[in-house]
C-alpha atoms as a PDB file:
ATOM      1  CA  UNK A   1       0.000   0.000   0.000  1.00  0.00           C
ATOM      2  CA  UNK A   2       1.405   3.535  -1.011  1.00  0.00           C
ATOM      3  CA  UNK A   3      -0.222   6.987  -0.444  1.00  0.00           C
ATOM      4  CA  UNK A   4       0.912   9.838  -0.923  1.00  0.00           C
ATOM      5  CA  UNK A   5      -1.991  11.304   2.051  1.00  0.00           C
ATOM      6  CA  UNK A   6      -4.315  10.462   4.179  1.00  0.00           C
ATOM      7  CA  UNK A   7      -7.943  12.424   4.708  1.00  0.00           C
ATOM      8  CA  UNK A   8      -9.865  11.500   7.465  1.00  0.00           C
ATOM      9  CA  UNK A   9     -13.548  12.427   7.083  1.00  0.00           C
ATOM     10  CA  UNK A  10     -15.430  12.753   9.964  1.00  0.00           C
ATOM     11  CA  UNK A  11     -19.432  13.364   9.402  1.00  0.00           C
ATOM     12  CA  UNK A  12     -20.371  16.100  12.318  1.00  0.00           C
ATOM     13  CA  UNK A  13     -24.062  15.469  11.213  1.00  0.00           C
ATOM     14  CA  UNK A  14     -23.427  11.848  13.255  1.00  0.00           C
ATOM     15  CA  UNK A  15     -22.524  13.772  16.504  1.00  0.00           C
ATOM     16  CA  UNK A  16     -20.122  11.350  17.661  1.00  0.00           C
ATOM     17  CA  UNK A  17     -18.932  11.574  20.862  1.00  0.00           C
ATOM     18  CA  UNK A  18     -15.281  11.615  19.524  1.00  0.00           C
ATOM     19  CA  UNK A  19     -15.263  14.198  17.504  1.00  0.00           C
ATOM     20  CA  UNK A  20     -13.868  16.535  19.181  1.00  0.00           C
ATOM     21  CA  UNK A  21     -11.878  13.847  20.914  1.00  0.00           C
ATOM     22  CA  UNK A  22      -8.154  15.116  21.472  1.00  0.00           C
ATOM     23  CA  UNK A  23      -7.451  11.263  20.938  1.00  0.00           C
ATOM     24  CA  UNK A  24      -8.534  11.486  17.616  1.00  0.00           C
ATOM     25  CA  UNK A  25      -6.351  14.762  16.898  1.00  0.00           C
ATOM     26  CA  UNK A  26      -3.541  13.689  18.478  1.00  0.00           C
ATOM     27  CA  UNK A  27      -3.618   9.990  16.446  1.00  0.00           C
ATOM     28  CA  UNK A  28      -3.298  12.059  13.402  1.00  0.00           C
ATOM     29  CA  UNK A  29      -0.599  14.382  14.578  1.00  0.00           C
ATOM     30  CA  UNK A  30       1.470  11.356  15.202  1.00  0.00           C
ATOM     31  CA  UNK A  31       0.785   9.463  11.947  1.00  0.00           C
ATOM     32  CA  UNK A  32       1.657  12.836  10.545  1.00  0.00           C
ATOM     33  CA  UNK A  33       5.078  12.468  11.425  1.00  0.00           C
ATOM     34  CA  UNK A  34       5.253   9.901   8.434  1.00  0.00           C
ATOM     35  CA  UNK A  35       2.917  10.753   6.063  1.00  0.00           C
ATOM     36  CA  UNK A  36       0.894  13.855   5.431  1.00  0.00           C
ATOM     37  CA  UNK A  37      -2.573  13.064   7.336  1.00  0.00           C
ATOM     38  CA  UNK A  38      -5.525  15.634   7.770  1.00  0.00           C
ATOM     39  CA  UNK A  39      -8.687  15.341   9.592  1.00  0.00           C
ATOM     40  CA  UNK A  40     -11.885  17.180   8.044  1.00  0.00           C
ATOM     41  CA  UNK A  41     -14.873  17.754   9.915  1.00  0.00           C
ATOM     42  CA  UNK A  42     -17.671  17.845   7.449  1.00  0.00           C
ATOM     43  CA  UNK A  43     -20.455  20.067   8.020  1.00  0.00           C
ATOM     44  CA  UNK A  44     -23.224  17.440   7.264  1.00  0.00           C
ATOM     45  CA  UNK A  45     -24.439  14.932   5.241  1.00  0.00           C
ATOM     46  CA  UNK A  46     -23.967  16.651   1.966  1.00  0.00           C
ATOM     47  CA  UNK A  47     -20.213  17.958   2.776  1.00  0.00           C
ATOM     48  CA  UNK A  48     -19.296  14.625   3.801  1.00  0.00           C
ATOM     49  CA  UNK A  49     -20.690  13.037   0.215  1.00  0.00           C
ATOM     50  CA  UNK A  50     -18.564  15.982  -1.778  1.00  0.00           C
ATOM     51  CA  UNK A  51     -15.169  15.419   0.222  1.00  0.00           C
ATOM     52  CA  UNK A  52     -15.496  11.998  -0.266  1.00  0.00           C
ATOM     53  CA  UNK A  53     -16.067  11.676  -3.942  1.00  0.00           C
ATOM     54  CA  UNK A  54     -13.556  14.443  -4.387  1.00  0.00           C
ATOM     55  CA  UNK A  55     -10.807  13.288  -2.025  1.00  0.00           C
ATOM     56  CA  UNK A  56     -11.103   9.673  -3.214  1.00  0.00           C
ATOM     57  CA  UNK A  57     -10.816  10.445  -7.031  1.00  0.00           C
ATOM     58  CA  UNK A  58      -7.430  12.066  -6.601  1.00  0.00           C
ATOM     59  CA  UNK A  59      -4.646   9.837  -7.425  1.00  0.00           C
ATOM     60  CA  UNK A  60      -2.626   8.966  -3.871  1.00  0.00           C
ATOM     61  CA  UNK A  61      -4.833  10.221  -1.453  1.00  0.00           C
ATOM     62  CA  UNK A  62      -6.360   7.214   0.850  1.00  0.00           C
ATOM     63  CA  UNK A  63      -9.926   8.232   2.155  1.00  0.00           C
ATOM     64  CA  UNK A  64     -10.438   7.264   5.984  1.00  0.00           C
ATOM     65  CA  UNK A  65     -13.748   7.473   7.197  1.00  0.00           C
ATOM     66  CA  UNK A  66     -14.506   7.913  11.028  1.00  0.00           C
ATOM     67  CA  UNK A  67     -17.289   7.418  12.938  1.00  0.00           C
ATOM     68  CA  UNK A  68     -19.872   4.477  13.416  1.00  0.00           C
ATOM     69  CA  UNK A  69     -21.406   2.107  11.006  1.00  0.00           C
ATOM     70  CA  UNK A  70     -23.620   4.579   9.481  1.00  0.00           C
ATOM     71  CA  UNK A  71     -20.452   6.726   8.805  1.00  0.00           C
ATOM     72  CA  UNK A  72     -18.998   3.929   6.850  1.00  0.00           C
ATOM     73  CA  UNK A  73     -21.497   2.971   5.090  1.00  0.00           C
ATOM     74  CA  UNK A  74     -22.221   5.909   3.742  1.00  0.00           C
ATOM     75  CA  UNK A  75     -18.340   6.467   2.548  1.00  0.00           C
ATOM     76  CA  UNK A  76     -18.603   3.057   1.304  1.00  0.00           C
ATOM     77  CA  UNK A  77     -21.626   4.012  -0.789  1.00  0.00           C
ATOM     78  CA  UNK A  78     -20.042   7.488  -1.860  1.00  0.00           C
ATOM     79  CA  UNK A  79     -16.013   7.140  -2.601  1.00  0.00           C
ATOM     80  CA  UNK A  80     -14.897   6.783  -5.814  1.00  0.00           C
ATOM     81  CA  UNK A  81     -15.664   3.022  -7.422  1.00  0.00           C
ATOM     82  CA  UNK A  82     -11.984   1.272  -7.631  1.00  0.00           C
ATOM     83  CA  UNK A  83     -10.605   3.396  -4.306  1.00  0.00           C
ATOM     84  CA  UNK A  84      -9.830   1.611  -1.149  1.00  0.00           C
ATOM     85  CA  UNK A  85     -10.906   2.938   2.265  1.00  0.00           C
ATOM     86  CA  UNK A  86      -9.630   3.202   5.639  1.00  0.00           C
ATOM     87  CA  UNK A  87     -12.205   3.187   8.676  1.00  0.00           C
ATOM     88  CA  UNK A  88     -11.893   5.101  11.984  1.00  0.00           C
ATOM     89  CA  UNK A  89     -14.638   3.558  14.073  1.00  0.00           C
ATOM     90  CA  UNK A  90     -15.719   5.407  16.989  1.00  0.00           C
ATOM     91  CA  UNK A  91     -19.464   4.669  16.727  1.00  0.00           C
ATOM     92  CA  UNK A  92     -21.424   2.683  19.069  1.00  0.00           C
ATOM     93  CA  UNK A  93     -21.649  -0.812  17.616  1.00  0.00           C
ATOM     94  CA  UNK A  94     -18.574  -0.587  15.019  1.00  0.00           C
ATOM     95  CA  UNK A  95     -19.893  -3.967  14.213  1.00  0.00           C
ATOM     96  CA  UNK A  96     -17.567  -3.775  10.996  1.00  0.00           C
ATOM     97  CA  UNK A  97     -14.761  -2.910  12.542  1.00  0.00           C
ATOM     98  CA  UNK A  98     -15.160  -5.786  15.094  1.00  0.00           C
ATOM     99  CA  UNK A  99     -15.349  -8.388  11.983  1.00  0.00           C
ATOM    100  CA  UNK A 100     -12.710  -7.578  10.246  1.00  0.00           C
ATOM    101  CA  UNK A 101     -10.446  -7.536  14.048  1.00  0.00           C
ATOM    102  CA  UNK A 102      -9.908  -4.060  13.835  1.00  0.00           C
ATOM    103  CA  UNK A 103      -7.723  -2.483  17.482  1.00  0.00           C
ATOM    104  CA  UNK A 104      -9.553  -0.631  19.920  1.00  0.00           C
ATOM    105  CA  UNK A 105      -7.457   2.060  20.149  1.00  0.00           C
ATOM    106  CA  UNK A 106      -7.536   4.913  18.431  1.00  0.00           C
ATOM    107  CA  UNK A 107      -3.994   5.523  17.930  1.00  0.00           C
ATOM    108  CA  UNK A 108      -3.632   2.450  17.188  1.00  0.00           C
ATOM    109  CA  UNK A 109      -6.934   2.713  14.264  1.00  0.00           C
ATOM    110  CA  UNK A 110      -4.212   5.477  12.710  1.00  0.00           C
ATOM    111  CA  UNK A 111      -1.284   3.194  12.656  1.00  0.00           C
ATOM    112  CA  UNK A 112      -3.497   0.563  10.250  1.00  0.00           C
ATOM    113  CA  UNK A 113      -3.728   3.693   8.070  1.00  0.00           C
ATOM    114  CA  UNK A 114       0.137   3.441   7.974  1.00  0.00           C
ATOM    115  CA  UNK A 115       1.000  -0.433   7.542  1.00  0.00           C
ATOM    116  CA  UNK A 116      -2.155  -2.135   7.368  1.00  0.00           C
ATOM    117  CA  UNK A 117      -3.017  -4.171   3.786  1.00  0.00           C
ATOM    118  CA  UNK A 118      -5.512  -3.682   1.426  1.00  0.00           C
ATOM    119  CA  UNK A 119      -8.288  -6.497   2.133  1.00  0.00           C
ATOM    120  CA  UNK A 120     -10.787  -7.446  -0.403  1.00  0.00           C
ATOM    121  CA  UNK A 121     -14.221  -7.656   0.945  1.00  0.00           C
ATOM    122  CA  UNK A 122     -18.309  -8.374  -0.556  1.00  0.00           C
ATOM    123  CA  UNK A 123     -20.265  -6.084  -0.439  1.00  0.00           C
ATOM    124  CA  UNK A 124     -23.809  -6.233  -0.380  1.00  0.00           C
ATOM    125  CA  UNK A 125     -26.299  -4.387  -2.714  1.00  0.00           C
ATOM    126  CA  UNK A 126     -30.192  -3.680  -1.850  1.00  0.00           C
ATOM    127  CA  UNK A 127     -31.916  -1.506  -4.088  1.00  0.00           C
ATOM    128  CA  UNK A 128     -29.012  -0.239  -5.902  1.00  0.00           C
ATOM    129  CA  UNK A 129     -27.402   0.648  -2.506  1.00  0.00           C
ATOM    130  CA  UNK A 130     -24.589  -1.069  -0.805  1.00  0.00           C
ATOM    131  CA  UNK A 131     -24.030  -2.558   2.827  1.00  0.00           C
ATOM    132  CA  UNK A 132     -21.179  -4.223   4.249  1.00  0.00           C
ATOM    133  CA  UNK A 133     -22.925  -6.330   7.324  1.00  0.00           C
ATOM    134  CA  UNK A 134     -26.233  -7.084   6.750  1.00  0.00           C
ATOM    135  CA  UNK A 135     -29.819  -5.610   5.652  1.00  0.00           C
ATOM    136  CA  UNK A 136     -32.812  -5.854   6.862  1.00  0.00           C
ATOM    137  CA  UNK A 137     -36.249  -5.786   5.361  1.00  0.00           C
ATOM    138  CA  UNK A 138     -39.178  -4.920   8.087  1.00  0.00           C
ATOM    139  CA  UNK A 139     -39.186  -4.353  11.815  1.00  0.00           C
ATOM    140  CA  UNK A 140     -35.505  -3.403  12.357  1.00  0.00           C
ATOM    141  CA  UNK A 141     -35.527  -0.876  10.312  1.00  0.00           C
ATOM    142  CA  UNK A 142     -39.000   0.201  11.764  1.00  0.00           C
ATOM    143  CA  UNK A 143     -36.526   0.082  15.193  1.00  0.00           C
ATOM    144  CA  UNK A 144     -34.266   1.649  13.990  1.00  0.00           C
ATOM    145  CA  UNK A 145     -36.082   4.781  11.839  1.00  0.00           C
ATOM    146  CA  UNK A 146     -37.472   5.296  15.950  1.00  0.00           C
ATOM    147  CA  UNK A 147     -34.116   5.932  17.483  1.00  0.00           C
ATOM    148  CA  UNK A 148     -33.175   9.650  18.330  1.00  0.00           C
ATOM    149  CA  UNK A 149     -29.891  10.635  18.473  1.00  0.00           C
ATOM    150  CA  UNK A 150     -30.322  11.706  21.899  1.00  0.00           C
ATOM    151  CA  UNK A 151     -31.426   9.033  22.963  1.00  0.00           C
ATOM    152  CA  UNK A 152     -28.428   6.842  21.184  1.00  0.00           C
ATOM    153  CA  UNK A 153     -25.892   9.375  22.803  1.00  0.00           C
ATOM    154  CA  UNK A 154     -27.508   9.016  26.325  1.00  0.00           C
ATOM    155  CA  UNK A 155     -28.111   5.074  26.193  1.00  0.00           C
ATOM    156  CA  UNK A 156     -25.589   3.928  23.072  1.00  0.00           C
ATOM    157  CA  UNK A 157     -26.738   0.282  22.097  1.00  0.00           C
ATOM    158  CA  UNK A 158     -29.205  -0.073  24.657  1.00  0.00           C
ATOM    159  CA  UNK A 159     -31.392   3.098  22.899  1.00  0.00           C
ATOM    160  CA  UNK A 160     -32.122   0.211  20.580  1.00  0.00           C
ATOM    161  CA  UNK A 161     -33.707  -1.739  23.248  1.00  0.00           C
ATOM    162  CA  UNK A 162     -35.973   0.652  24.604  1.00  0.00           C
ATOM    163  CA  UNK A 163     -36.669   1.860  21.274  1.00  0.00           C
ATOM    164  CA  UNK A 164     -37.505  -1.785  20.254  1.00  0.00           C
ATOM    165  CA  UNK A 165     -40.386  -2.320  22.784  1.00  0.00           C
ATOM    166  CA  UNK A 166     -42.002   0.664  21.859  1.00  0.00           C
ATOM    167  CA  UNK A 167     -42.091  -0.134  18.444  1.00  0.00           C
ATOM    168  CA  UNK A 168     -43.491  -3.799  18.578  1.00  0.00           C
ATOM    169  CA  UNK A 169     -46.676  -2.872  21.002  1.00  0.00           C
ATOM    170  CA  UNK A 170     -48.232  -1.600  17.262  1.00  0.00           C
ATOM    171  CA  UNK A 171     -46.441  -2.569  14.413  1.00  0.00           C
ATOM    172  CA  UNK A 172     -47.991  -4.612  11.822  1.00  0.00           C
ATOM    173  CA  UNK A 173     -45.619  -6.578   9.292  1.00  0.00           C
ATOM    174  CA  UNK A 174     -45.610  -6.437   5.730  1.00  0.00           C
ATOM    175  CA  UNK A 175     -46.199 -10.560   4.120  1.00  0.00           C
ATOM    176  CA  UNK A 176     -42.787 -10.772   2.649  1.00  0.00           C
ATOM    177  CA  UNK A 177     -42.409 -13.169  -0.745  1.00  0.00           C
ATOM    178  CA  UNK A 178     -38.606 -13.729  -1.447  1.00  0.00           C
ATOM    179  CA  UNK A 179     -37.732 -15.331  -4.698  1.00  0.00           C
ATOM    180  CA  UNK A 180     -33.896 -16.946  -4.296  1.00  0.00           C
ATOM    181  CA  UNK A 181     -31.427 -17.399  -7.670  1.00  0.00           C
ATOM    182  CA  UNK A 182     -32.421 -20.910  -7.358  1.00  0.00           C
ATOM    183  CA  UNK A 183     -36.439 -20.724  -7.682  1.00  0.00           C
ATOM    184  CA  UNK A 184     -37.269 -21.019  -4.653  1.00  0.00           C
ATOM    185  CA  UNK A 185     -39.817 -18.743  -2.834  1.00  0.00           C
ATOM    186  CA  UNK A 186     -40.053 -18.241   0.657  1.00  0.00           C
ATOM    187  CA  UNK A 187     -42.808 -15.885   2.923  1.00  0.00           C
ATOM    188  CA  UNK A 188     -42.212 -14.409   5.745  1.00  0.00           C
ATOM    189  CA  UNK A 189     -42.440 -11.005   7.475  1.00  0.00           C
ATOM    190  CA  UNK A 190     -38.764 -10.140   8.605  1.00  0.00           C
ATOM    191  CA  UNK A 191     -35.568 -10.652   6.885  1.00  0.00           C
ATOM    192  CA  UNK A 192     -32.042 -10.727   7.318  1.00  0.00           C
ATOM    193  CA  UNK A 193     -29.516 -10.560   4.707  1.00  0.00           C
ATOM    194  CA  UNK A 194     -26.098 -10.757   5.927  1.00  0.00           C
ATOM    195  CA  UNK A 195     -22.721 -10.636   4.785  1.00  0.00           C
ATOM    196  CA  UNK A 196     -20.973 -10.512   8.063  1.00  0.00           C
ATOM    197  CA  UNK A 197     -21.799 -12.923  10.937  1.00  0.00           C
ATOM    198  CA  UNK A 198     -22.615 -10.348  13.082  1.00  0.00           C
ATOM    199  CA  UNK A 199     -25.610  -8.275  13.175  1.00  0.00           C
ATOM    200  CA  UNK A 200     -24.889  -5.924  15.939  1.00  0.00           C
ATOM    201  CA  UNK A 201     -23.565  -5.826  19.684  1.00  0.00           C
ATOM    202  CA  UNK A 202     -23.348  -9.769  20.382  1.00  0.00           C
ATOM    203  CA  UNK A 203     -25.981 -10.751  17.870  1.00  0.00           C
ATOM    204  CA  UNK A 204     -25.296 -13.420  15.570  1.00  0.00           C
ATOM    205  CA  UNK A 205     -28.436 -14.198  13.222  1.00  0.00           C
ATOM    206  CA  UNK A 206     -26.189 -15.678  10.888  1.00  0.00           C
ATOM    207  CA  UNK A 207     -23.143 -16.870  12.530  1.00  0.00           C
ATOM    208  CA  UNK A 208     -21.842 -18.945   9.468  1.00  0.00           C
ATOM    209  CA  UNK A 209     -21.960 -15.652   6.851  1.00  0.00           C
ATOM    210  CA  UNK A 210     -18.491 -14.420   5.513  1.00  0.00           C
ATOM    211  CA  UNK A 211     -17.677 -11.409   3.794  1.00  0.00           C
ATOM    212  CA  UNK A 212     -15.393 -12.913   1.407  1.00  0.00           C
ATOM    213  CA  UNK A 213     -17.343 -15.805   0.623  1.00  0.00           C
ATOM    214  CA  UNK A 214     -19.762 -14.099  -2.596  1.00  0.00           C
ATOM    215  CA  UNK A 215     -22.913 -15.584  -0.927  1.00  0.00           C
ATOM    216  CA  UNK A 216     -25.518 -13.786   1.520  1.00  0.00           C
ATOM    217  CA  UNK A 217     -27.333 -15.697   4.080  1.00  0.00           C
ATOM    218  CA  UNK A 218     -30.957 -14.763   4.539  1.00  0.00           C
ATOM    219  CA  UNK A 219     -32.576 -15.226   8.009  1.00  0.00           C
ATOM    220  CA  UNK A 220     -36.376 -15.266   7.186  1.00  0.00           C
ATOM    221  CA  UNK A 221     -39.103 -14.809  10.429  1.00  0.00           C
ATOM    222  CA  UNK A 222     -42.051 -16.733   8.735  1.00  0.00           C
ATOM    223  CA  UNK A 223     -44.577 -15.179  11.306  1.00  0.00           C
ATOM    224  CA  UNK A 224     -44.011 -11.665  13.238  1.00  0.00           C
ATOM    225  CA  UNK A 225     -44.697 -11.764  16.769  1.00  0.00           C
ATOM    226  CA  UNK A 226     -42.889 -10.955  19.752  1.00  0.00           C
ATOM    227  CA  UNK A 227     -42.556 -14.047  21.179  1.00  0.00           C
ATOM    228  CA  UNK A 228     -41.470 -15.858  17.451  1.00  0.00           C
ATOM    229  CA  UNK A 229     -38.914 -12.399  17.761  1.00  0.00           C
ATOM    230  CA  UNK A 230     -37.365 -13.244  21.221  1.00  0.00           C
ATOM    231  CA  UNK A 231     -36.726 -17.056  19.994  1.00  0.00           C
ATOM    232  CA  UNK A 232     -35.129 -15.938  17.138  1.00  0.00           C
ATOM    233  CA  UNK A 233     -32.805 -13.030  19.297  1.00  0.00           C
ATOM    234  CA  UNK A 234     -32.223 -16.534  21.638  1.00  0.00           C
ATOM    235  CA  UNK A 235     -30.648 -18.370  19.041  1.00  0.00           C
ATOM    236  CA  UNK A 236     -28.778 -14.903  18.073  1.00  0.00           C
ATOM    237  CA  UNK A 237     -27.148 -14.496  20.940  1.00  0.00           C
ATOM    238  CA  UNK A 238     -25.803 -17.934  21.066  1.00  0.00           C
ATOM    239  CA  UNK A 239     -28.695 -19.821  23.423  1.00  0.00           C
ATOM    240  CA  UNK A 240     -30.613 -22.203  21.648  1.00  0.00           C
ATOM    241  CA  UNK A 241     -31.239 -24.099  18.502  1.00  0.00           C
ATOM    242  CA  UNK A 242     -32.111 -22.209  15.374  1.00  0.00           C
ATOM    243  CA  UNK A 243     -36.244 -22.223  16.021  1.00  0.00           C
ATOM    244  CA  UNK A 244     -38.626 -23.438  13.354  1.00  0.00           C
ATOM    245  CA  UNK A 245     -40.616 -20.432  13.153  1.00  0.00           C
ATOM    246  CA  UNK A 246     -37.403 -19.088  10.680  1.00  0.00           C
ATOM    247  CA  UNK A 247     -35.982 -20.152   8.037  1.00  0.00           C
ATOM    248  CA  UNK A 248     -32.534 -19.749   6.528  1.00  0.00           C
ATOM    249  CA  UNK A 249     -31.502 -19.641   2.826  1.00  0.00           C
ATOM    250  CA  UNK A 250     -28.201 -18.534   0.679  1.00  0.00           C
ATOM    251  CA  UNK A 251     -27.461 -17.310  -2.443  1.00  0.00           C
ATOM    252  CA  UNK A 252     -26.112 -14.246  -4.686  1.00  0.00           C
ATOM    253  CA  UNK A 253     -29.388 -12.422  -5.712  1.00  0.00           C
ATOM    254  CA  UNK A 254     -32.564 -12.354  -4.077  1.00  0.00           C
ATOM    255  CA  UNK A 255     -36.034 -10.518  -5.371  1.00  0.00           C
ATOM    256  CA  UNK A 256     -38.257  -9.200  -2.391  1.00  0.00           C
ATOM    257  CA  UNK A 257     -41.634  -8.036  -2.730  1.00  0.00           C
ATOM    258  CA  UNK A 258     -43.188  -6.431   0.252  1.00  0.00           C
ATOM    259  CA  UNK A 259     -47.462  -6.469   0.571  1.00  0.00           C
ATOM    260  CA  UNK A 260     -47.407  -2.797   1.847  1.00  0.00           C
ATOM    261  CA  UNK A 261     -44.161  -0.559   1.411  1.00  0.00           C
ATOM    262  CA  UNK A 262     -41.482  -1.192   3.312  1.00  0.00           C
ATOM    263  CA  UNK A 263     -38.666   0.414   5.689  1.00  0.00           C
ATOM    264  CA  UNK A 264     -35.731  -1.139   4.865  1.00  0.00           C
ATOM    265  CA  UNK A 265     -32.103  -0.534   6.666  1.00  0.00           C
ATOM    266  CA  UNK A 266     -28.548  -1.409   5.373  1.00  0.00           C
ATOM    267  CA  UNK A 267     -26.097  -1.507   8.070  1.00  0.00           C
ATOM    268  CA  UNK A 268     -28.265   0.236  10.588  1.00  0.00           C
ATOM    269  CA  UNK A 269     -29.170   3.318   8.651  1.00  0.00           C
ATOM    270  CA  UNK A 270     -32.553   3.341   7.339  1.00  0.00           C
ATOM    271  CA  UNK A 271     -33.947   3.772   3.847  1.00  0.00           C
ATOM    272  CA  UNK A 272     -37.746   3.526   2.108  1.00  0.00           C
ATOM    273  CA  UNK A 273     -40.431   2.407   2.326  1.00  0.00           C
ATOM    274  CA  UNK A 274     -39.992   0.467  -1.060  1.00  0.00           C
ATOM    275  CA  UNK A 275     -42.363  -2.426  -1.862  1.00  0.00           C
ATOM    276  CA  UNK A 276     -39.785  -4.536  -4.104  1.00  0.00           C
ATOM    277  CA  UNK A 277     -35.969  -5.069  -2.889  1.00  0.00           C
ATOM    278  CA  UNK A 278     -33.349  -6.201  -5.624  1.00  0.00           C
ATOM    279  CA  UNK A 279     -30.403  -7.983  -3.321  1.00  0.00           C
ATOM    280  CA  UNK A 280     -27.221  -9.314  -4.352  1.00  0.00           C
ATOM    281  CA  UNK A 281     -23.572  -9.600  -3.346  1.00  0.00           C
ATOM    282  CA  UNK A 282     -20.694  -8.270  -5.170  1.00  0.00           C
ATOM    283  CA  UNK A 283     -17.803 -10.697  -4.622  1.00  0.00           C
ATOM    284  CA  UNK A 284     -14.403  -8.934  -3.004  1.00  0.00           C
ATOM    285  CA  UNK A 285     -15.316  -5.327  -4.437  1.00  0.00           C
ATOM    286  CA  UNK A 286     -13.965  -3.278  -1.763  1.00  0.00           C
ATOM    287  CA  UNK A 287     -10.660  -2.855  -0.195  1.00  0.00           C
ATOM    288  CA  UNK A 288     -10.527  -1.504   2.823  1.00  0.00           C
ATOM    289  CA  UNK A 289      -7.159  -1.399   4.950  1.00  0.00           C
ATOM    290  CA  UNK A 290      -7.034  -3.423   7.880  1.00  0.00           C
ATOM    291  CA  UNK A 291      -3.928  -5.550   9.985  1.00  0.00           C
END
């Protein structure tokens, strides 16, 4: 890996609680010492969308992005096509990071930038967007689209949980029919599609996906209810058997048509509604730079 310089984007419109970490500025003092590194605070959404088209079309400049999930995904979604990425994570979750066995520290998050590889990675694609853990058709999303970003600075992951109970007291599914690359068709009214094994904190829907594998693994709830959602978060977290009231499938492309439209979320950041879902994987498409 050679670059001439490092930018490291940080979205403000996230309001991380590192970003005006000293940590962070000091990190990129030090790696400064060795290559030319520069953190940008973006002033929202927008901003952080220009810089990173325009940073990672220039010939020798390595585009880091910093912040959570969200953060990344979006860079991931927004950098130029053939550039790799580096990833700062300082979100809540960082389930990303935590897959591909990325340090804690944030120093030591700078030094990959420095003498970390280039790792080829799938990425996932729903509705012309991509995702790098999972997505999720239905009541996640529904979750998710509920969670303030006070309440996620006050709580962090557990906003989720409190946001999840007062979601399911009146949500009514969408009837979900999946078609799979092989023919088959499946119903349900919640699905998974995941790339990584984990889905966030110390859930693991699909424990046996890989994101260098060119296959997604679908986790389908054939009935919504909140006891059929508590057996399947049992299995998740490593208790139990995989129930019967889900079903799981693989493949490279799925079609998804939803009965009513839709919230759909890729990698915790929520899109829609949409009443058809084109899925597939795009085998090692990304390189990001990790140990």
């Amino acid at each position: 890996m050679n670059y001439d310089k490092i930018i490291v984007l940080v979205n403000a419109a996230a309001k991380s609680s590192c970003i005006d970490n000293i940590e962070l500025k000091m990190a990129c003092e030090h790696v400064n010492k060795f290559k030319p590194c520069q953190i940008i605070y973006t002033e929202g959404i927008a901003d952080f969308i220009s810089k990173a088209k325009t940073f990672s079309s220039e010939p020798g400049t390595l585009v880091a992005a910093a912040g959570g999930d969200g953060t990344i995904n979006l860079a991931l979604n927004e950098i130029h096509e053939d550039a790799n990425i580096g990833i700062i994570p300082i979100g809540t979750a960082n389930v990303i990071a935590k897959e591909l066995g990325f340090p804690k520290k944030i120093r030591d998050m700078f030094k990959e930038l420095l003498t970390g590889a280039v790792q080829k990675i799938d990425l996932g694609l729903c509705c012309g967007k991509k995702f790098a853990f999972a997505a999720g058709i239905g009541f996640d999303a529904v979750v998710a689209n509920s969670v303030s970003k006070k309440l996620k600075t006050y709580l962090g992951q557990a906003a989720y949980a409190v946001a999840l109970f007062k979601t399911i007291i009146n949500y009514k599914p969408s009837k979900l029919t999946i078609e799979c690359e092989d023919g088959k068709v499946l119903e349900g009214e919640f699905a998974i599609f995941a790339n990584m094994r984990r889905y966030g904190g110390e859930l693991y829907f699909a424990p046996e996906a890989r994101y260098d594998d060119g296959i997604l693994n679908l986790v389908l709830l054939k009935k919504f209810s909140f006891l059929n959602l508590l057996k399947l978060i049992k299995y998740a977290y490593g208790k139990g058997e995989f129930p019967s009231i889900a079903v799981k499938a693989e493949g490279k492309k799925f079609n998804v048509s939803a009965s009513e439209p839709t919230y759909y979320e890729l990698d915790g950041e929520v899109f829609g509604p949409e009443k058809t879902f084109d899925i597939e994987v795009k085998a090692l498409s990304q390189g990001i730079i990790t140990t």
